[in-house]
PDB file of N, CA and C in Angstrom:
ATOM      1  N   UNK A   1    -107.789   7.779  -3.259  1.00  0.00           N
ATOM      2  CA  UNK A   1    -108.971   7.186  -2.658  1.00  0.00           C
ATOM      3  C   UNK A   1    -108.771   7.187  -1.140  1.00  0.00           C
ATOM      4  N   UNK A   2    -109.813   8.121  -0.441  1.00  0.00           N
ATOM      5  CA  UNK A   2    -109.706   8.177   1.082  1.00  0.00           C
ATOM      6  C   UNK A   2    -109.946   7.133   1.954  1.00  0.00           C
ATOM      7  N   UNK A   3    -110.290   6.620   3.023  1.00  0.00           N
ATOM      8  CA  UNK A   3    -110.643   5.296   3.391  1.00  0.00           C
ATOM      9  C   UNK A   3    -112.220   5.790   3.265  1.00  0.00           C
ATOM     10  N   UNK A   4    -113.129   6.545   3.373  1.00  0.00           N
ATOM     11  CA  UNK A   4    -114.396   6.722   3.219  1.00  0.00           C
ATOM     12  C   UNK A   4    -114.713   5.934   1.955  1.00  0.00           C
ATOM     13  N   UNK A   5    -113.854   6.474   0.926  1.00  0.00           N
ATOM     14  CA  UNK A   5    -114.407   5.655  -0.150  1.00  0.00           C
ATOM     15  C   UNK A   5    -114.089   4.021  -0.354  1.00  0.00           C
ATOM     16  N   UNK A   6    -112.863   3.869   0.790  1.00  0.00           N
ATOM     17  CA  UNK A   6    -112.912   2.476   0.612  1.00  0.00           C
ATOM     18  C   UNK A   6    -114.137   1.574   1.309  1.00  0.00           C
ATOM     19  N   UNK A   7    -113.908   2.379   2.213  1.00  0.00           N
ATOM     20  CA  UNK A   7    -115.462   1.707   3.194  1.00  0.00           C
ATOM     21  C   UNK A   7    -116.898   1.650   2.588  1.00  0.00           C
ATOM     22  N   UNK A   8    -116.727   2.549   1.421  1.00  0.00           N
ATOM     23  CA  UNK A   8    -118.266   2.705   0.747  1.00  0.00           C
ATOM     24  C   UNK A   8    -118.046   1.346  -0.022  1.00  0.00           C
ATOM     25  N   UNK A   9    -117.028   1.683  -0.953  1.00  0.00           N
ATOM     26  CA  UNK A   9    -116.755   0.239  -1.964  1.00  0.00           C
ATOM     27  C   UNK A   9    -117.256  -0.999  -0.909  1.00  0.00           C
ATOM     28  N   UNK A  10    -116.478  -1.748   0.178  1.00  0.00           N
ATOM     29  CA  UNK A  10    -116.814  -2.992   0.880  1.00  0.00           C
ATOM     30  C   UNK A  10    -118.032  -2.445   1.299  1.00  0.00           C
ATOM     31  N   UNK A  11    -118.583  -1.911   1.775  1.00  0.00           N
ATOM     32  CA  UNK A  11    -120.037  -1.844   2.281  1.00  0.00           C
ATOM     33  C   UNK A  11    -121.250  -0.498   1.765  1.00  0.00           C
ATOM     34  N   UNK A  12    -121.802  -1.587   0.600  1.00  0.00           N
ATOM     35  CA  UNK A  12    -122.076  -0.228  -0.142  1.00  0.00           C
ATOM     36  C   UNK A  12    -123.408   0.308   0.519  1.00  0.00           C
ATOM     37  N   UNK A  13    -123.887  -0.895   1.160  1.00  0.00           N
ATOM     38  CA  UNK A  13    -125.793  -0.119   1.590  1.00  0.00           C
ATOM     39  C   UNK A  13    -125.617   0.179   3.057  1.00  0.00           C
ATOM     40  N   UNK A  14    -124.504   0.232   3.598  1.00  0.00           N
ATOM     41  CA  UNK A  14    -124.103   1.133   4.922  1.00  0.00           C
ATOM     42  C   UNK A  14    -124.210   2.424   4.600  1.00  0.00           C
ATOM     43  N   UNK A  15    -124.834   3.140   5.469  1.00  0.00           N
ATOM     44  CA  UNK A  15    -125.583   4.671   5.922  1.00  0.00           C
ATOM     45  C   UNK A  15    -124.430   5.174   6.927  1.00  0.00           C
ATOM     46  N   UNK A  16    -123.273   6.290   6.770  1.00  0.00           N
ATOM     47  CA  UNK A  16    -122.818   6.155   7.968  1.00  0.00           C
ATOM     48  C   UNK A  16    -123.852   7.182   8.174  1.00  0.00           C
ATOM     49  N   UNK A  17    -123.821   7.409   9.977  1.00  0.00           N
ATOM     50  CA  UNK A  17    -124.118   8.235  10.851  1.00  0.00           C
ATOM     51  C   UNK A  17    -123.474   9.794  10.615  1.00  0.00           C
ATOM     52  N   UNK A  18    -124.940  10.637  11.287  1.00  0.00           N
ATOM     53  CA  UNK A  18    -124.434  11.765  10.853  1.00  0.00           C
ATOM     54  C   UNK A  18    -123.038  12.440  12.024  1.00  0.00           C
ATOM     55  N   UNK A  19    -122.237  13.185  11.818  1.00  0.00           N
ATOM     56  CA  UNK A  19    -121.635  13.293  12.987  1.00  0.00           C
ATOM     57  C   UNK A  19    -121.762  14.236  13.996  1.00  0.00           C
ATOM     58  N   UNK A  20    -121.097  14.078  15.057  1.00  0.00           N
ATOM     59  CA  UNK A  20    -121.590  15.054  15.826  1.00  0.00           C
ATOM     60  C   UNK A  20    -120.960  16.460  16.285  1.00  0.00           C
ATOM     61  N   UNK A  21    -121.221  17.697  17.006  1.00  0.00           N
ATOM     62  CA  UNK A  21    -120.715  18.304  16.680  1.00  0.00           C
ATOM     63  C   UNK A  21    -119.380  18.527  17.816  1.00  0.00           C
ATOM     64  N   UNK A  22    -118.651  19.416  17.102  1.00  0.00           N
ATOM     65  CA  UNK A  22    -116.849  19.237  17.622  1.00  0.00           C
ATOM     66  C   UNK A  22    -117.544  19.673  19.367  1.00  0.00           C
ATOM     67  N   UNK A  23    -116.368  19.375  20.424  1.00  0.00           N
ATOM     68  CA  UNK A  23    -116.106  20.149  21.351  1.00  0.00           C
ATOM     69  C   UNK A  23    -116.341  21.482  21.674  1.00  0.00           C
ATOM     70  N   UNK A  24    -115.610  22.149  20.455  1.00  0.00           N
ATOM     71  CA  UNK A  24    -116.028  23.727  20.325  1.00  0.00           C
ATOM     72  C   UNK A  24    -117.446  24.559  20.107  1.00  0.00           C
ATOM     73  N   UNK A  25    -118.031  23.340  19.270  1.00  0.00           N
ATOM     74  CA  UNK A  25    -119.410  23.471  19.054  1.00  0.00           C
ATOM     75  C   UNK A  25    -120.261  23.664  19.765  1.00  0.00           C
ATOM     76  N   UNK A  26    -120.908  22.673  20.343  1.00  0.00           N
ATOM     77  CA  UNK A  26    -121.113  22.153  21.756  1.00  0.00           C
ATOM     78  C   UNK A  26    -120.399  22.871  23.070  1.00  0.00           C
ATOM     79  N   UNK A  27    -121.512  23.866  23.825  1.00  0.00           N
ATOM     80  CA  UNK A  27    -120.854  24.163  25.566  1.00  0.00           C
ATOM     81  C   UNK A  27    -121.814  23.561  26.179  1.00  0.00           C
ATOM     82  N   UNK A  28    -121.120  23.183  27.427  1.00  0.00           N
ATOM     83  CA  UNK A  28    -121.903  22.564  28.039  1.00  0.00           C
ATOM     84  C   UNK A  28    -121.995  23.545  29.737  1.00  0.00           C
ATOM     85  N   UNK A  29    -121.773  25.120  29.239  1.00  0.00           N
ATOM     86  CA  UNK A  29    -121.733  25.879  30.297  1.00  0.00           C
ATOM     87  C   UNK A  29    -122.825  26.956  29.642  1.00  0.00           C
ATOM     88  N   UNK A  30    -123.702  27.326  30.489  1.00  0.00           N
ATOM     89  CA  UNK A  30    -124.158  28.779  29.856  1.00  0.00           C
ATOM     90  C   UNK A  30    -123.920  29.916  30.061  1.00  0.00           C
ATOM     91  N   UNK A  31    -123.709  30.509  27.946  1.00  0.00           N
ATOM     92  CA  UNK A  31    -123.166  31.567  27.472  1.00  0.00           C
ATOM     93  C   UNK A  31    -124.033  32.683  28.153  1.00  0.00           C
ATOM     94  N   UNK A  32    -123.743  33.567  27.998  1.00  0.00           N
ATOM     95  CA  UNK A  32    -124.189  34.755  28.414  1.00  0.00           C
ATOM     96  C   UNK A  32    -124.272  36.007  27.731  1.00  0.00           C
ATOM     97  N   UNK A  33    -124.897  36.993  27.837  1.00  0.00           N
ATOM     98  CA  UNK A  33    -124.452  38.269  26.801  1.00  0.00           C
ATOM     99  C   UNK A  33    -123.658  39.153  27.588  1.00  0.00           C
ATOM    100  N   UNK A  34    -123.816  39.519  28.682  1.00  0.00           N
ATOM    101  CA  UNK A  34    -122.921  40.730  29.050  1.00  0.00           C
ATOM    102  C   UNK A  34    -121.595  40.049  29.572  1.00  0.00           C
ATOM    103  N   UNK A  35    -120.448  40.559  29.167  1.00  0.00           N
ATOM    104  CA  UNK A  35    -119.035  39.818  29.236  1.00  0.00           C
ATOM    105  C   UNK A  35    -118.400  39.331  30.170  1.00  0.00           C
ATOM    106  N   UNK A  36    -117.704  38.788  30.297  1.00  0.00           N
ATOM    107  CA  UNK A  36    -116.948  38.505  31.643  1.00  0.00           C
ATOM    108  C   UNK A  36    -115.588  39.193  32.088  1.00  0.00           C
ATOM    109  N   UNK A  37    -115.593  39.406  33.295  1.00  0.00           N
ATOM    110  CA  UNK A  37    -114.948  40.597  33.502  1.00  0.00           C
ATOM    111  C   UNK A  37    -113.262  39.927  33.545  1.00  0.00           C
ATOM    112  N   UNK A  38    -112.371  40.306  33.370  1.00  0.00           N
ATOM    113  CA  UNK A  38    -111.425  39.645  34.017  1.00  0.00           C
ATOM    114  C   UNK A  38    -109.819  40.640  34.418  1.00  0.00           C
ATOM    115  N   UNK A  39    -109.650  40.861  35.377  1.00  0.00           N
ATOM    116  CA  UNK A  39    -109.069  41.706  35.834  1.00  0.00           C
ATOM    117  C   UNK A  39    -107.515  41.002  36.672  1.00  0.00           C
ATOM    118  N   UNK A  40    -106.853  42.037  36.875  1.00  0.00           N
ATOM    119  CA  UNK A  40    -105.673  41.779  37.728  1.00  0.00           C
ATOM    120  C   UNK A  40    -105.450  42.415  38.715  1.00  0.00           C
ATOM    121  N   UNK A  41    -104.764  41.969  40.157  1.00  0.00           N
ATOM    122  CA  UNK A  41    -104.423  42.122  41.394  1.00  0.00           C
ATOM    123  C   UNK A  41    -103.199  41.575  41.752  1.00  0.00           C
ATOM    124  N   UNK A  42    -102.879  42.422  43.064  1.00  0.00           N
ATOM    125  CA  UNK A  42    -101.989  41.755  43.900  1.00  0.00           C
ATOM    126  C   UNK A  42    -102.144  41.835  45.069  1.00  0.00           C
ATOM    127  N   UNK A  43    -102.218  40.505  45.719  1.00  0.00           N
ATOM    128  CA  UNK A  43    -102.661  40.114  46.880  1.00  0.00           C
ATOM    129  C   UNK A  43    -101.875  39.881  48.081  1.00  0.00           C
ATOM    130  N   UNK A  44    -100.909  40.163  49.141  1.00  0.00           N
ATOM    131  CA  UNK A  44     -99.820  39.587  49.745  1.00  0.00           C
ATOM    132  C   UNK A  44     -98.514  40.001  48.683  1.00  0.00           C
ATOM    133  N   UNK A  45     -98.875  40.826  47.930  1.00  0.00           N
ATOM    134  CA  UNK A  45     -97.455  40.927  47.111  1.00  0.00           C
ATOM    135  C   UNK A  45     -97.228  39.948  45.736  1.00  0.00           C
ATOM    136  N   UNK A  46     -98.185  38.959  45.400  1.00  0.00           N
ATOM    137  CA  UNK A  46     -98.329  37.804  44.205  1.00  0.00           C
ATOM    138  C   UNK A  46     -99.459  38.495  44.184  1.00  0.00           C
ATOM    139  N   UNK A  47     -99.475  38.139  42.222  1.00  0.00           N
ATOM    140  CA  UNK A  47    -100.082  38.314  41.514  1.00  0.00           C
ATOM    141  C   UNK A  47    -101.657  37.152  41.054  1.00  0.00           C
ATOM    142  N   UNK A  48    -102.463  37.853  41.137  1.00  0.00           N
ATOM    143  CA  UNK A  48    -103.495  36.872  40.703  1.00  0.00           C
ATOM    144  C   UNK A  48    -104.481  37.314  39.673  1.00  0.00           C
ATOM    145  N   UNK A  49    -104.907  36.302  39.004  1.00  0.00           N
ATOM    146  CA  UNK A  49    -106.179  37.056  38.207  1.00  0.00           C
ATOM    147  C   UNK A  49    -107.842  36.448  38.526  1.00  0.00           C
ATOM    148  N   UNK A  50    -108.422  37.602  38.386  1.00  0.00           N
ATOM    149  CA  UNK A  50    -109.987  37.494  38.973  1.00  0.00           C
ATOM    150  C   UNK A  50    -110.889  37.436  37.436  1.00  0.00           C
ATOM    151  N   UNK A  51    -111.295  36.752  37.621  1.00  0.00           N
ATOM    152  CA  UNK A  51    -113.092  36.356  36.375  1.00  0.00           C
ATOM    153  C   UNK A  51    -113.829  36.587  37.769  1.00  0.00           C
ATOM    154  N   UNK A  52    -114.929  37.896  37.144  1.00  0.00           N
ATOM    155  CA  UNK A  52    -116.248  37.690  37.452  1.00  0.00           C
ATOM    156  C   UNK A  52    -117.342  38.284  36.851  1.00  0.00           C
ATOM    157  N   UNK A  53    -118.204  38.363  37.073  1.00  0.00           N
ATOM    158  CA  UNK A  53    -119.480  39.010  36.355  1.00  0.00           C
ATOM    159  C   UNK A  53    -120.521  37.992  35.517  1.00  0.00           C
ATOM    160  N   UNK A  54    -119.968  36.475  36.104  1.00  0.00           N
ATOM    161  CA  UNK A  54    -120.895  35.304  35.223  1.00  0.00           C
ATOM    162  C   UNK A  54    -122.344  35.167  36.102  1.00  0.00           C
ATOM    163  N   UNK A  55    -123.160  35.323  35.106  1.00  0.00           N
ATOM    164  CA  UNK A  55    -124.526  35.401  36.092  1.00  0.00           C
ATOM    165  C   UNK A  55    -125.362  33.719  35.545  1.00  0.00           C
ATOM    166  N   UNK A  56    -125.016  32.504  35.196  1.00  0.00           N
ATOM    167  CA  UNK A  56    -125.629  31.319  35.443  1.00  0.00           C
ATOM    168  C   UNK A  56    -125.343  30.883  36.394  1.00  0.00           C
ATOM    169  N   UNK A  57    -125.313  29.809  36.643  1.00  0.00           N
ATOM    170  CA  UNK A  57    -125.569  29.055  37.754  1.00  0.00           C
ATOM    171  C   UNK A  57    -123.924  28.380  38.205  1.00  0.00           C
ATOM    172  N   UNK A  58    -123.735  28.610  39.430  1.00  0.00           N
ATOM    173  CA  UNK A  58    -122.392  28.406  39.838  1.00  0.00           C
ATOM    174  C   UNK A  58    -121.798  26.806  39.588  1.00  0.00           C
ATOM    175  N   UNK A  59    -122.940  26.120  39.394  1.00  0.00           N
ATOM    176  CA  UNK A  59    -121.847  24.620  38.911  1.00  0.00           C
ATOM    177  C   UNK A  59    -121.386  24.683  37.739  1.00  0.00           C
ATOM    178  N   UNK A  60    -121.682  25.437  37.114  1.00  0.00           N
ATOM    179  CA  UNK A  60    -121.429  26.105  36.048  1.00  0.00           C
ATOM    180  C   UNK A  60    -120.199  26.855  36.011  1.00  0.00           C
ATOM    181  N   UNK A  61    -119.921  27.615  36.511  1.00  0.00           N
ATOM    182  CA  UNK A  61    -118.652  28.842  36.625  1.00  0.00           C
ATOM    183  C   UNK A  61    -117.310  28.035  37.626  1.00  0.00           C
ATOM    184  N   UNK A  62    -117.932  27.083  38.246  1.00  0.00           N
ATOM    185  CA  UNK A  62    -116.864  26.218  38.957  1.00  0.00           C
ATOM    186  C   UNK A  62    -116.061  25.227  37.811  1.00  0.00           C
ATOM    187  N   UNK A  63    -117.175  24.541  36.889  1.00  0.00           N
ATOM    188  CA  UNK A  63    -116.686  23.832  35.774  1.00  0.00           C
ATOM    189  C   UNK A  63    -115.832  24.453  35.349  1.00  0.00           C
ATOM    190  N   UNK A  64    -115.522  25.836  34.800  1.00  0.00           N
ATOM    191  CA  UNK A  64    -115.383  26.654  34.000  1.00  0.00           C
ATOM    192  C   UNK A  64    -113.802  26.927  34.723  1.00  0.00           C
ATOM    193  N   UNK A  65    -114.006  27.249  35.959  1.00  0.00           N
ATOM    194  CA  UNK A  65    -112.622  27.262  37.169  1.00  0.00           C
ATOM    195  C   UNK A  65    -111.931  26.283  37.057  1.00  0.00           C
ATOM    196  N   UNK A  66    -112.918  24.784  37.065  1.00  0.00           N
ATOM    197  CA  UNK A  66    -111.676  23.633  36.792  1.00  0.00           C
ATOM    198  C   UNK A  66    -110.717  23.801  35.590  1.00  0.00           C
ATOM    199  N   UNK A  67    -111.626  23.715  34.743  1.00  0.00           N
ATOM    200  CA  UNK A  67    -111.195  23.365  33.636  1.00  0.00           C
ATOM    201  C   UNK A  67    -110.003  24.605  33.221  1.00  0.00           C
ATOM    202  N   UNK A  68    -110.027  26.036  33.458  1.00  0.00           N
ATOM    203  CA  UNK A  68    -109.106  26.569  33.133  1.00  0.00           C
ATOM    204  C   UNK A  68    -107.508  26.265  34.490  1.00  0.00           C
ATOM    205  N   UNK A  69    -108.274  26.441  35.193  1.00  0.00           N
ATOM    206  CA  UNK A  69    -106.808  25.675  36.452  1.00  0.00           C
ATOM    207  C   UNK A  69    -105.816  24.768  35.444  1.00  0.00           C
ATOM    208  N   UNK A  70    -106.338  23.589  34.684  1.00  0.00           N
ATOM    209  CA  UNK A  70    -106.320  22.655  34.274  1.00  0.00           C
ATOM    210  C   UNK A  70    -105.642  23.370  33.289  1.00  0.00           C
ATOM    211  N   UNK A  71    -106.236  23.692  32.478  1.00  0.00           N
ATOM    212  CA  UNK A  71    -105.573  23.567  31.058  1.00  0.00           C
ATOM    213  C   UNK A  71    -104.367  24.588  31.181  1.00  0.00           C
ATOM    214  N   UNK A  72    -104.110  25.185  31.880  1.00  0.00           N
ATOM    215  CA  UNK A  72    -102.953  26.288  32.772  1.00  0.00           C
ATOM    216  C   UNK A  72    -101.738  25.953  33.609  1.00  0.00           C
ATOM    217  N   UNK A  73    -102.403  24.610  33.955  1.00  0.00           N
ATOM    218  CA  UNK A  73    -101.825  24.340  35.018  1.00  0.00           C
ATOM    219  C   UNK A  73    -101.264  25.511  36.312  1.00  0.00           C
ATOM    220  N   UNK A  74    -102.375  25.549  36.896  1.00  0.00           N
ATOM    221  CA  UNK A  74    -101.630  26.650  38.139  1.00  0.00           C
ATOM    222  C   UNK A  74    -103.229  26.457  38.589  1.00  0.00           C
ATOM    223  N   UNK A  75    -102.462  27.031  39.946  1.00  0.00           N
ATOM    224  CA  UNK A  75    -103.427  26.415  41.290  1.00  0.00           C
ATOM    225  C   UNK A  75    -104.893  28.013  41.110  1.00  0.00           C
ATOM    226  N   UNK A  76    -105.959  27.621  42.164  1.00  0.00           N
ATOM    227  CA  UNK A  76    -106.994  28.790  42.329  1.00  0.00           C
ATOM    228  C   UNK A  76    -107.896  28.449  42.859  1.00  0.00           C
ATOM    229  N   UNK A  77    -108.950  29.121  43.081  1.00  0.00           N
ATOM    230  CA  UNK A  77    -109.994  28.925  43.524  1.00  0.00           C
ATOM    231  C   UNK A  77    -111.327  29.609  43.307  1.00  0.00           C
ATOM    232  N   UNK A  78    -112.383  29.352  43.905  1.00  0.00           N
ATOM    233  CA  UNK A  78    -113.684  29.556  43.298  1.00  0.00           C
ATOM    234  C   UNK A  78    -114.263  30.106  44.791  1.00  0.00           C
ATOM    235  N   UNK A  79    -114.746  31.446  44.799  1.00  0.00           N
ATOM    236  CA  UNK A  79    -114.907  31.773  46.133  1.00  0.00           C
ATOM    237  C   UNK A  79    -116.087  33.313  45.677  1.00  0.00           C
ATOM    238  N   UNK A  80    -117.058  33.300  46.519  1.00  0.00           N
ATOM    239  CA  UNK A  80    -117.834  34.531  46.467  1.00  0.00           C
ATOM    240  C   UNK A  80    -118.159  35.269  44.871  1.00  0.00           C
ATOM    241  N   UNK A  81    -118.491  33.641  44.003  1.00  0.00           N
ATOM    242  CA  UNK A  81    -119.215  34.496  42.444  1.00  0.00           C
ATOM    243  C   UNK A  81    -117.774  34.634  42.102  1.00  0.00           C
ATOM    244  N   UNK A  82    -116.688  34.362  41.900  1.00  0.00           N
ATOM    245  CA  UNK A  82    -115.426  35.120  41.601  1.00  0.00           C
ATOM    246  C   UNK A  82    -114.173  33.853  41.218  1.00  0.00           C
ATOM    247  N   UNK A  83    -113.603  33.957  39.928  1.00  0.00           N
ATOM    248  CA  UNK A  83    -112.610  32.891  39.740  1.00  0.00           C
ATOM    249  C   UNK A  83    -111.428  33.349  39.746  1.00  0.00           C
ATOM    250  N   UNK A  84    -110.670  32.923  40.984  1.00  0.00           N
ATOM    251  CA  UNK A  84    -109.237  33.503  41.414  1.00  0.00           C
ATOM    252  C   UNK A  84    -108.040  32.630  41.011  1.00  0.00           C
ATOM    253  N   UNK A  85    -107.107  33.133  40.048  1.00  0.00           N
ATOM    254  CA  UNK A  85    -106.421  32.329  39.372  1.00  0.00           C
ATOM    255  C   UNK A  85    -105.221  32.560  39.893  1.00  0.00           C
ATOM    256  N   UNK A  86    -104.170  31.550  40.219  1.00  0.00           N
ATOM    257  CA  UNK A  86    -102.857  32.357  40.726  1.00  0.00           C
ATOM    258  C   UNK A  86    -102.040  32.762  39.669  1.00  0.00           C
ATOM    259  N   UNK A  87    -101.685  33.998  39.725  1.00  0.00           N
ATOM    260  CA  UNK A  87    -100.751  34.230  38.692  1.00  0.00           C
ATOM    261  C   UNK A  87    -101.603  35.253  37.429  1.00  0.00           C
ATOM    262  N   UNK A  88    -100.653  36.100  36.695  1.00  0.00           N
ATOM    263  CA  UNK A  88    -100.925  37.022  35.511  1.00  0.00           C
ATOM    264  C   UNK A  88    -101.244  35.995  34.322  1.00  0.00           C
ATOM    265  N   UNK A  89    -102.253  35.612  34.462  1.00  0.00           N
ATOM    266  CA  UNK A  89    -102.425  34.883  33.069  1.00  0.00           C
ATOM    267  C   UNK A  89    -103.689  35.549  32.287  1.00  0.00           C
ATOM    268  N   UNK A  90    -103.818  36.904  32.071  1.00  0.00           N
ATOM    269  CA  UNK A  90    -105.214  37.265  31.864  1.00  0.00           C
ATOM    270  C   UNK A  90    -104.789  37.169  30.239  1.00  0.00           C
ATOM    271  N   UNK A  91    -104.207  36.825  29.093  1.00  0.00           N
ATOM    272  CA  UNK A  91    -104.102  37.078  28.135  1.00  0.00           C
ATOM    273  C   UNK A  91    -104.585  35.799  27.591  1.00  0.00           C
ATOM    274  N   UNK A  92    -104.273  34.347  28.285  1.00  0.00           N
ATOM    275  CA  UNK A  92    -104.662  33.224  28.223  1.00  0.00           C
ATOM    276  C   UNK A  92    -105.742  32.766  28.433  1.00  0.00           C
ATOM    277  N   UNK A  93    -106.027  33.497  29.835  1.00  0.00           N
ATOM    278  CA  UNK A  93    -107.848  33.143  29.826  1.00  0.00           C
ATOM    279  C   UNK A  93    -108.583  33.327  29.398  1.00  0.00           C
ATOM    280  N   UNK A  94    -108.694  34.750  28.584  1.00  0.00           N
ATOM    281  CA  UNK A  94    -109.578  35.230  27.588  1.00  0.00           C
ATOM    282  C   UNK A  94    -109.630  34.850  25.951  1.00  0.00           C
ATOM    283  N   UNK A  95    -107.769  33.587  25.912  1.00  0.00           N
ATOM    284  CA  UNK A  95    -108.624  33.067  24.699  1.00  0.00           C
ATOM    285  C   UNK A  95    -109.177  31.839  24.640  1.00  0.00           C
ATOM    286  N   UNK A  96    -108.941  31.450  26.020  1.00  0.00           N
ATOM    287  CA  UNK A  96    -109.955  30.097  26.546  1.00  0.00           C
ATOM    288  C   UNK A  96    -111.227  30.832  26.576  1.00  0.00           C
ATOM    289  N   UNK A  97    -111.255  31.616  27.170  1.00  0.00           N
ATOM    290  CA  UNK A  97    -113.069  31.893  27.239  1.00  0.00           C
ATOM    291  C   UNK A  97    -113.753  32.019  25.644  1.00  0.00           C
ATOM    292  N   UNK A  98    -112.512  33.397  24.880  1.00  0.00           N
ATOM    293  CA  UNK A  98    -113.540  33.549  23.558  1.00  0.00           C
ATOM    294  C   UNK A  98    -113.218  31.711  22.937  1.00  0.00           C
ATOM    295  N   UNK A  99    -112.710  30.769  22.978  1.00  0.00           N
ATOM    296  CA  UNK A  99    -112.711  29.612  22.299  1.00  0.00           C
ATOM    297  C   UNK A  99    -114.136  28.817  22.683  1.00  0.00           C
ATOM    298  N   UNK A 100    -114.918  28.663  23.963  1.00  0.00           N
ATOM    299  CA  UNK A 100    -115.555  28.355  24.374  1.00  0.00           C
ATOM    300  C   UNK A 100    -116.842  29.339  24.234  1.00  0.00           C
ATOM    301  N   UNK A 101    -116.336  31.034  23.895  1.00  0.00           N
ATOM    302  CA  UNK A 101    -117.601  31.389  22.875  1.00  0.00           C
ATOM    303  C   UNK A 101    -118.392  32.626  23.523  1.00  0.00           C
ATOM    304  N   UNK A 102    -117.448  32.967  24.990  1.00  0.00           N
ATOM    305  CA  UNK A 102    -117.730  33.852  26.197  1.00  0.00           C
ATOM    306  C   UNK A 102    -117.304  35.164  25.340  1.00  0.00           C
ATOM    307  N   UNK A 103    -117.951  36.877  25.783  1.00  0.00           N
ATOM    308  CA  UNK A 103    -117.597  37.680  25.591  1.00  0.00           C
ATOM    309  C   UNK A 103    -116.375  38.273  26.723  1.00  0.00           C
ATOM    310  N   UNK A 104    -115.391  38.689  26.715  1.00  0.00           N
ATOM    311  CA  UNK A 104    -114.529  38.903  27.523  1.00  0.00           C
ATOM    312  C   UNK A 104    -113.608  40.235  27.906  1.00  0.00           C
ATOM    313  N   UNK A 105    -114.140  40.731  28.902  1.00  0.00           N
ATOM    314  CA  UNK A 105    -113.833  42.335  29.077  1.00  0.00           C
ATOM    315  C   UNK A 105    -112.423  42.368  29.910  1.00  0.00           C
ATOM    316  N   UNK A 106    -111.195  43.115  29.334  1.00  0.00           N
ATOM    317  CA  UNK A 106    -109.840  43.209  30.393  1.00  0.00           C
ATOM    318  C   UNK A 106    -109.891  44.672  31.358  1.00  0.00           C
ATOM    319  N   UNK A 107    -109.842  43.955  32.142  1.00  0.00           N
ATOM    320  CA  UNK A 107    -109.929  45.466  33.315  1.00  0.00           C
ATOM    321  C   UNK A 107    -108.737  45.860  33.729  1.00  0.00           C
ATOM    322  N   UNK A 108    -107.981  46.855  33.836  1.00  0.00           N
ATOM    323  CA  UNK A 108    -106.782  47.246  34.983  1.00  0.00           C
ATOM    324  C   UNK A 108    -105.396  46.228  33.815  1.00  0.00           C
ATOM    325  N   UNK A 109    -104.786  47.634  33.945  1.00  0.00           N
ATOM    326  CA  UNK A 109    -103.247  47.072  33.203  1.00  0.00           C
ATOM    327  C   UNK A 109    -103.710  47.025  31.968  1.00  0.00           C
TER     328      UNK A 109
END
């Protein structure tokens, strides 16, 4: 007996609520159809990786910059339509993007 069913037993004419949907479910960035590009460089001799080709709206693609900085931990920036990541991480970003539901194109290397 799960606790659902215990909770039904003590409260039998309680309705729960329907739930809502996961994180993954739910973006709160807009998807796009043609993919996002994401490529590699070296800049000064370090390595960086570039996302671009997102055509919504840039508070949008900045969210999108935080949040992978973040979940990476490593520094970047958001400059001219373009998300500059420090460091070779293009294998990681693209399964943050397809998790969030983005099509994702690898350029170079």
């Amino acid at each position: 007996m799960d606790l659902k069913d215990q909770l039904k037993n003590l409260f039998p004419d309680h309705e729960p609520p329907e739930e809502e949907p996961t994180a993954q479910e739910k973006s709160d960035v807009w998807l796009q159809d043609d993919p996002i590009i994401c490529k590699y460089e070296k800049r000064k001799g370090k390595p960086i990786t570039i996302l671009e080709g997102y055509n919504g709206a840039d508070s949008d693609f900045k969210k999108l910059a935080k949040e992978i900085k973040t979940r990476l931990s490593v520094g970047g920036s958001f400059k001219n339509e373009q998300i500059i990541i420090q460091g070779d991480y293009r294998d990681k970003i693209m399964e943050i993007l397809k998790e969030k539901g983005f099509s994702v194109k690898r350029v170079g290397g």
